[in-house]
C-alpha atoms as a PDB file:
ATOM      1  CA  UNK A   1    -135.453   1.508 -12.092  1.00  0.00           C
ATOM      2  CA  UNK A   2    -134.302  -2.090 -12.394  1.00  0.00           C
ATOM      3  CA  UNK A   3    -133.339  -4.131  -9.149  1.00  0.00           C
ATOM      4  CA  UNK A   4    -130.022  -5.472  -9.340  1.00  0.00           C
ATOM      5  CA  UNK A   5    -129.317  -8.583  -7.247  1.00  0.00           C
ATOM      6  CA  UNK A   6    -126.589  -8.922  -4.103  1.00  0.00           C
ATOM      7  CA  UNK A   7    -123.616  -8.957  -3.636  1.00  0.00           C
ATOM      8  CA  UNK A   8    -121.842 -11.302  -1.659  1.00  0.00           C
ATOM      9  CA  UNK A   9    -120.426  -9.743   1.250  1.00  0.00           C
ATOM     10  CA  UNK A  10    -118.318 -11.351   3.809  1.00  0.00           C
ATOM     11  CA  UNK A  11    -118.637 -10.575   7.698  1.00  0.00           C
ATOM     12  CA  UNK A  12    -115.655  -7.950   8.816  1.00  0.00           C
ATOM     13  CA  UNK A  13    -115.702  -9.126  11.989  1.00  0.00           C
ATOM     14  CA  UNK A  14    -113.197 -11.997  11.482  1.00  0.00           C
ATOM     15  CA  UNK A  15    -110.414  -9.361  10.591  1.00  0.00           C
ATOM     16  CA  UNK A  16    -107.981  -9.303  13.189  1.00  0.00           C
ATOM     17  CA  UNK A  17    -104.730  -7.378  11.074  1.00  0.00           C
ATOM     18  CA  UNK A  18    -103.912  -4.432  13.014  1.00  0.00           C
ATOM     19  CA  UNK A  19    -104.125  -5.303  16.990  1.00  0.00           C
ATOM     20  CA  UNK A  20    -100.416  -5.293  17.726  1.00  0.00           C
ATOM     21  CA  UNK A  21     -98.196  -2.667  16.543  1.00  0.00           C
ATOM     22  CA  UNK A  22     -94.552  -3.219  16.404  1.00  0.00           C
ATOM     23  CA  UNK A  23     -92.620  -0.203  17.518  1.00  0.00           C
ATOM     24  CA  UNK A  24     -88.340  -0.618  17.038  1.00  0.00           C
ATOM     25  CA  UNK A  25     -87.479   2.180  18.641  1.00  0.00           C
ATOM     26  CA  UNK A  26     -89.205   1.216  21.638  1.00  0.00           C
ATOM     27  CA  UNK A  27     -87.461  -0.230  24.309  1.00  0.00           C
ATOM     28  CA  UNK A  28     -88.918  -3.427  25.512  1.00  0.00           C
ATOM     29  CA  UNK A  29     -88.654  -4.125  29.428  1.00  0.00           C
ATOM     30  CA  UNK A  30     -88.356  -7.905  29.043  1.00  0.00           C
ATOM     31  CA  UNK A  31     -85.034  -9.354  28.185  1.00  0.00           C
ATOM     32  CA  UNK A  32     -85.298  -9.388  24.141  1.00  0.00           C
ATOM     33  CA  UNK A  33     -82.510  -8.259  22.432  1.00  0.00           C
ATOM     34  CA  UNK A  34     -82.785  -4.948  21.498  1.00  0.00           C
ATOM     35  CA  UNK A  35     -83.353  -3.677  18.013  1.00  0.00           C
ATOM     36  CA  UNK A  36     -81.113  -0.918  18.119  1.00  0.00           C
ATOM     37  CA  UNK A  37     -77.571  -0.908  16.647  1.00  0.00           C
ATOM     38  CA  UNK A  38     -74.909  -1.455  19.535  1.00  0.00           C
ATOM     39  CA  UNK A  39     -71.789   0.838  19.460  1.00  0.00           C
ATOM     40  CA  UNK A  40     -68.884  -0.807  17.524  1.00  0.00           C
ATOM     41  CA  UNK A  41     -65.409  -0.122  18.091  1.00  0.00           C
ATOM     42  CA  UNK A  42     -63.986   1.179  14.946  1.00  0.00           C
ATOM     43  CA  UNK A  43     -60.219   0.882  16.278  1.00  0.00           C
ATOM     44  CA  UNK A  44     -60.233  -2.830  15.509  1.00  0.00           C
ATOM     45  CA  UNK A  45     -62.257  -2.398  12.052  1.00  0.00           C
ATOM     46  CA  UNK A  46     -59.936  -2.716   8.558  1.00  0.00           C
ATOM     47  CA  UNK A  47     -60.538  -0.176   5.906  1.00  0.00           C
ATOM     48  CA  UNK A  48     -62.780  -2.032   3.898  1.00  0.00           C
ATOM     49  CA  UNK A  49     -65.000  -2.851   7.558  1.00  0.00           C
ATOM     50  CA  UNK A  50     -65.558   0.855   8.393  1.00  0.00           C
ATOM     51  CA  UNK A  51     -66.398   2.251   4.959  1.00  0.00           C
ATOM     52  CA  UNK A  52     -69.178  -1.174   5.286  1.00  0.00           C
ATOM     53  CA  UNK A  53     -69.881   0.238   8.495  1.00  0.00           C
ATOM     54  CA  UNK A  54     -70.897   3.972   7.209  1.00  0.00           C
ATOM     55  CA  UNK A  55     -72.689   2.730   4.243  1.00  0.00           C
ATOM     56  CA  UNK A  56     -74.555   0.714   6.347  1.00  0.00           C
ATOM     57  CA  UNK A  57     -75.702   3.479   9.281  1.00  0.00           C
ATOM     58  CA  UNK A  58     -78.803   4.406   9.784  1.00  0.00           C
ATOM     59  CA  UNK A  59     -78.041   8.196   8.231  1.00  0.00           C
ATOM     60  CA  UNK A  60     -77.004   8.817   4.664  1.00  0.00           C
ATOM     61  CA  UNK A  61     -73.499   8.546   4.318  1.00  0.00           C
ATOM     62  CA  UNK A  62     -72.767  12.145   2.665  1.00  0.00           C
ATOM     63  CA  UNK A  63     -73.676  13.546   6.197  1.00  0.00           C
ATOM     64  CA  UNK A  64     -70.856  12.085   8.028  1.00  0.00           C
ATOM     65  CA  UNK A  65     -67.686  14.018   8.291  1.00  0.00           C
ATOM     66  CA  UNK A  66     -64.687  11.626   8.296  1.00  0.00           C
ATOM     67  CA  UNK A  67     -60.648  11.698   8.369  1.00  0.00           C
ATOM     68  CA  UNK A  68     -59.058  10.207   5.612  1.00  0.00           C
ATOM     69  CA  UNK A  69     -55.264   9.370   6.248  1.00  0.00           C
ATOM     70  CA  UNK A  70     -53.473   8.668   3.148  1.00  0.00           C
ATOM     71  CA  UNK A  71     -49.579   7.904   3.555  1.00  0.00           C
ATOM     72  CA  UNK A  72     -48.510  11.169   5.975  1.00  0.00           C
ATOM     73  CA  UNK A  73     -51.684  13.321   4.925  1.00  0.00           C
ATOM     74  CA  UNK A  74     -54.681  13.627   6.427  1.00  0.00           C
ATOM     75  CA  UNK A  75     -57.840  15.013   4.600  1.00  0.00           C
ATOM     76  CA  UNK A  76     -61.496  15.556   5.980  1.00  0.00           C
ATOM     77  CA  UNK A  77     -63.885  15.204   4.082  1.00  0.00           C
ATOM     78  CA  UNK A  78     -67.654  13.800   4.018  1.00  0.00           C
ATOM     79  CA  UNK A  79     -67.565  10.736   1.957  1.00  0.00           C
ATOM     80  CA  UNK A  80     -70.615  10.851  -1.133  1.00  0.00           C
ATOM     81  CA  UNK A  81     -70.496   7.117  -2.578  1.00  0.00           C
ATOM     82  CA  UNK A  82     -68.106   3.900  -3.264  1.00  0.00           C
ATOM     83  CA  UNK A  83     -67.842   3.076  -6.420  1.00  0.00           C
ATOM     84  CA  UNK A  84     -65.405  -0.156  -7.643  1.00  0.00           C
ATOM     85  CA  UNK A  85     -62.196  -0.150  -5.379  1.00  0.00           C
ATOM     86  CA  UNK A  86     -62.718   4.222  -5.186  1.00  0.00           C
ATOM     87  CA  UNK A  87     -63.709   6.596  -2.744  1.00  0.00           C
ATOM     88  CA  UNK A  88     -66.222   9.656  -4.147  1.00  0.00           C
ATOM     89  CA  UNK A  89     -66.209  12.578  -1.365  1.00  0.00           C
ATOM     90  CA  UNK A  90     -68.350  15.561  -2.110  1.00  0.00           C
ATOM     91  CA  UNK A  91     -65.797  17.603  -3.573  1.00  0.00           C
ATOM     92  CA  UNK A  92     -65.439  15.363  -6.616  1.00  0.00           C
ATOM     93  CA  UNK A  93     -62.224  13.785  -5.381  1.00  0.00           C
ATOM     94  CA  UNK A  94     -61.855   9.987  -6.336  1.00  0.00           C
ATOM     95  CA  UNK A  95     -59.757   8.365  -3.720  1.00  0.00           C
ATOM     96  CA  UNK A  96     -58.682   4.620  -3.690  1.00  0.00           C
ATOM     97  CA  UNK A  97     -59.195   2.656  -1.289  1.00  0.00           C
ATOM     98  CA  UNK A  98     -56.074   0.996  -1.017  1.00  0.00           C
ATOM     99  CA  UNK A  99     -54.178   4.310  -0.360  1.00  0.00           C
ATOM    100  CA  UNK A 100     -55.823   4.870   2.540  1.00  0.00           C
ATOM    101  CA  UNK A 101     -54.143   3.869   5.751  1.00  0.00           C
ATOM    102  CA  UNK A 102     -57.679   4.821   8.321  1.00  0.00           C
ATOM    103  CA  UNK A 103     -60.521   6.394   8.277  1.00  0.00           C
ATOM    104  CA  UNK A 104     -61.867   8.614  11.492  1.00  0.00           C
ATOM    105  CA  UNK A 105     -65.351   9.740  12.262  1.00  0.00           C
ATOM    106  CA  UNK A 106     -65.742  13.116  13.233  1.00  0.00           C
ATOM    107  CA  UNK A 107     -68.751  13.872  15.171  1.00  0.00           C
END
């Protein structure tokens, strides 16, 4: 059998990529800001702000029960996507947005 010749090789002792782990759920005791999302208010929110606000939550948006207040009617519903200036809720109902007068989460 033939000999081949080496390989270069470099030393893996130089290699420094995983000696701090970053953890965001972890609480840090110094006086960081924190990484978790702070409570907001949704009384002072328009329309448009709080269906941002439940796209944008850490859970998938089709799990959230909500109120929907159009005119004198109130509907609940779990919202399933926004689409254009409409509201898709998991019953196949397109709503638009500018009917709606609030929105409530229900927990």
């Amino acid at each position: 059998m033939k000999k081949l010749p080496k390989i270069y090789q470099s030393e893996l002792n130089k290699v420094h990529n995983n000696r701090e782990v970053f953890d965001s759920l972890k609480e840090e005791n110094d006086n960081k800001p924190s990484k978790t999302k702070t409570s907001i208010n949704y009384d002072t929110l328009s329309v448009r702000e709080k269906i941002k606000e439940l796209i944008n939550q850490n859970s998938y948006i089709f799990n959230t029960k909500v109120k929907i207040i159009i005119n004198n009617t109130e509907k609940e519903c779990q919202i399933a996507g926004v689409v254009n200036n409409h509201i898709i809720t998991m019953d196949n109902e397109i709503i638009k947005i500018e009917d709606i007068k609030d929105i409530k989460i229900l927990s």
